[in-house]
C-alpha atoms as a PDB file:
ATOM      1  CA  UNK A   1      92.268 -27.883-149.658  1.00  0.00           C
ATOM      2  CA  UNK A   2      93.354 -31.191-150.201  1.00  0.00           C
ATOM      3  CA  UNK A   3      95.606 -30.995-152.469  1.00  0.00           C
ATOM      4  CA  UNK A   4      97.394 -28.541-149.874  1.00  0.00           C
ATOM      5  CA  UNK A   5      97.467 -30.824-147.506  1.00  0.00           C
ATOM      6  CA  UNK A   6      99.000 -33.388-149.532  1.00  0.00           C
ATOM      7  CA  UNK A   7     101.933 -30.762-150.266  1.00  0.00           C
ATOM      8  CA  UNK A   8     102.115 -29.747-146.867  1.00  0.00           C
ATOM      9  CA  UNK A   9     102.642 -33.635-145.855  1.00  0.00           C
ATOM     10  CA  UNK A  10     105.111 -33.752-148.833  1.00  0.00           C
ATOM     11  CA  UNK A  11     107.187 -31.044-147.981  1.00  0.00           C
ATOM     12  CA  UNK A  12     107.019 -32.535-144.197  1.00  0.00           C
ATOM     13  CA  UNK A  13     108.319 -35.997-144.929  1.00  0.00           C
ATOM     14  CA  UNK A  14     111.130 -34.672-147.400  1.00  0.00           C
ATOM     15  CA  UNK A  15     112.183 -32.275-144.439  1.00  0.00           C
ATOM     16  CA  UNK A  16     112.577 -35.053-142.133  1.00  0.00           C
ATOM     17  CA  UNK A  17     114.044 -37.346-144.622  1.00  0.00           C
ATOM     18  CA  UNK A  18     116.779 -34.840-145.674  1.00  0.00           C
ATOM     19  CA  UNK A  19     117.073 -33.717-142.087  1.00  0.00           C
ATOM     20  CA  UNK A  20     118.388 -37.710-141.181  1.00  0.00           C
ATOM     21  CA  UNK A  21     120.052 -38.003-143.530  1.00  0.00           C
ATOM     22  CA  UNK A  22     122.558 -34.856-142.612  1.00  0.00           C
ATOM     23  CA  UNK A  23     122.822 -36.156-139.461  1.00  0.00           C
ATOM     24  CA  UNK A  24     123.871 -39.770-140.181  1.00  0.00           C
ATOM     25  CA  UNK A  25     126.690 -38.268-142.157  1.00  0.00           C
ATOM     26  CA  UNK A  26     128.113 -36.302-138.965  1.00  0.00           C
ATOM     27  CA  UNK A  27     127.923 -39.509-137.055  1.00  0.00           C
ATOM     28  CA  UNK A  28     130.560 -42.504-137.350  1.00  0.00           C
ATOM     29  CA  UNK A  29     130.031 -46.117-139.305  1.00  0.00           C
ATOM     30  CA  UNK A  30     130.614 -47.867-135.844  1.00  0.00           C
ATOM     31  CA  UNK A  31     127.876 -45.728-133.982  1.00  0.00           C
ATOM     32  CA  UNK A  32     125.424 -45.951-136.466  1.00  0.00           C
ATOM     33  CA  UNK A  33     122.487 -48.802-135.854  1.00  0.00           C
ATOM     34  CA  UNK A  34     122.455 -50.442-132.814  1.00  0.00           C
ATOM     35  CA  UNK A  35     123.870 -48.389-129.788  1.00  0.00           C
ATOM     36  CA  UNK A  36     125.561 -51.476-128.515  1.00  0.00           C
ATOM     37  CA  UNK A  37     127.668 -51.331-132.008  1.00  0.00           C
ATOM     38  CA  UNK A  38     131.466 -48.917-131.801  1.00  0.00           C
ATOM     39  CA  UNK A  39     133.410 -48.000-128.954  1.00  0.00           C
ATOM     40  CA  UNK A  40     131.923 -45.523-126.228  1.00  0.00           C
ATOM     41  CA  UNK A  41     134.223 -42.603-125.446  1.00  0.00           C
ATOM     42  CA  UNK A  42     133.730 -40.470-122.592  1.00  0.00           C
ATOM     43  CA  UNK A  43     133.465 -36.710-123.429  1.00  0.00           C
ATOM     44  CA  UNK A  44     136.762 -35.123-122.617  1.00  0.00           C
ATOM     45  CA  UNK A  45     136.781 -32.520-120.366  1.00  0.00           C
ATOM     46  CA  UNK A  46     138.631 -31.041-117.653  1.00  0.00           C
ATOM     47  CA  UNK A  47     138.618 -32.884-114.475  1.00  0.00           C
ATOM     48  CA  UNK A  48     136.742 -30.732-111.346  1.00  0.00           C
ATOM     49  CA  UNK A  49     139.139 -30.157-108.314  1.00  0.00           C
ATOM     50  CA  UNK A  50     137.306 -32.349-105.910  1.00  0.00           C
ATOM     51  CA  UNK A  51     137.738 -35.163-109.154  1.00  0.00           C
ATOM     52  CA  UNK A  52     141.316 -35.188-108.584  1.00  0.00           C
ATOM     53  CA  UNK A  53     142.886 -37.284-106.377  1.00  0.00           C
ATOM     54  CA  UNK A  54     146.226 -35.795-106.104  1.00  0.00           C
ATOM     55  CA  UNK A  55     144.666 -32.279-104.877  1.00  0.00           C
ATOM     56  CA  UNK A  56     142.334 -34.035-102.477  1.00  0.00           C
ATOM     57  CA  UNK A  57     145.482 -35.424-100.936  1.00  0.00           C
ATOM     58  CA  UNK A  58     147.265 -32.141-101.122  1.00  0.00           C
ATOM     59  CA  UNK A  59     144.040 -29.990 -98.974  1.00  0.00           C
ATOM     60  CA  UNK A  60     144.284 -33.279 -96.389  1.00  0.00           C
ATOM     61  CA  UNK A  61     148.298 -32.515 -96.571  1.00  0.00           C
ATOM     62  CA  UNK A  62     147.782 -29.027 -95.520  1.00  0.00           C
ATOM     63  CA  UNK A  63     145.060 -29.462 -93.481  1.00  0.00           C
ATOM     64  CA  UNK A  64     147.062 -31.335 -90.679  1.00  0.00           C
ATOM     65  CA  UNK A  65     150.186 -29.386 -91.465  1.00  0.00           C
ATOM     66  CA  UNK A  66     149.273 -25.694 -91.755  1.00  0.00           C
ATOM     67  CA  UNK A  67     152.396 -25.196 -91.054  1.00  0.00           C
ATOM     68  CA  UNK A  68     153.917 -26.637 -93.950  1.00  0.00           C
ATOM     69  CA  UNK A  69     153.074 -24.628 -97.254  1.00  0.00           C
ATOM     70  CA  UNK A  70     156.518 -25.515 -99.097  1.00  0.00           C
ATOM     71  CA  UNK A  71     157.261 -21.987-100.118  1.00  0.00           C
ATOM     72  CA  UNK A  72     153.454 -21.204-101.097  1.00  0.00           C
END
């Protein structure tokens, strides 16, 4: 039963070493180690409609001008 165990743990740590290891690859020199280390990007996505400044200003535009759709 023992000696079970013992592979069980084995097999457990190798897992977990092997399983860091993969991921440090995927990840950049500069991010690696401290987090305060690299350059921090933020995620690039699209920007909602109520992010955008221009097409807040536009619904405020037609909001006092009904009236004035320019050809829409």
């Amino acid at each position: 039963m023992l000696k079970l165990l013992l592979v069980v743990a084995l097999f457990a740590v190798i897992t977990y070493l092997t399983v860091r290891v993969i991921e440090r690859r995927g990840q950049p020199a500069a991010r690696r180690g401290h987090p305060a280390q690299g350059v921090r990007r933020r995620p690039a996505r699209p920007a909602a409609p109520d992010d955008d400044e221009e097409f807040l200003r536009e619904l405020d535009r037609r909001r006092l001008d009904p009236g004035d759709d320019e050809g829409r």
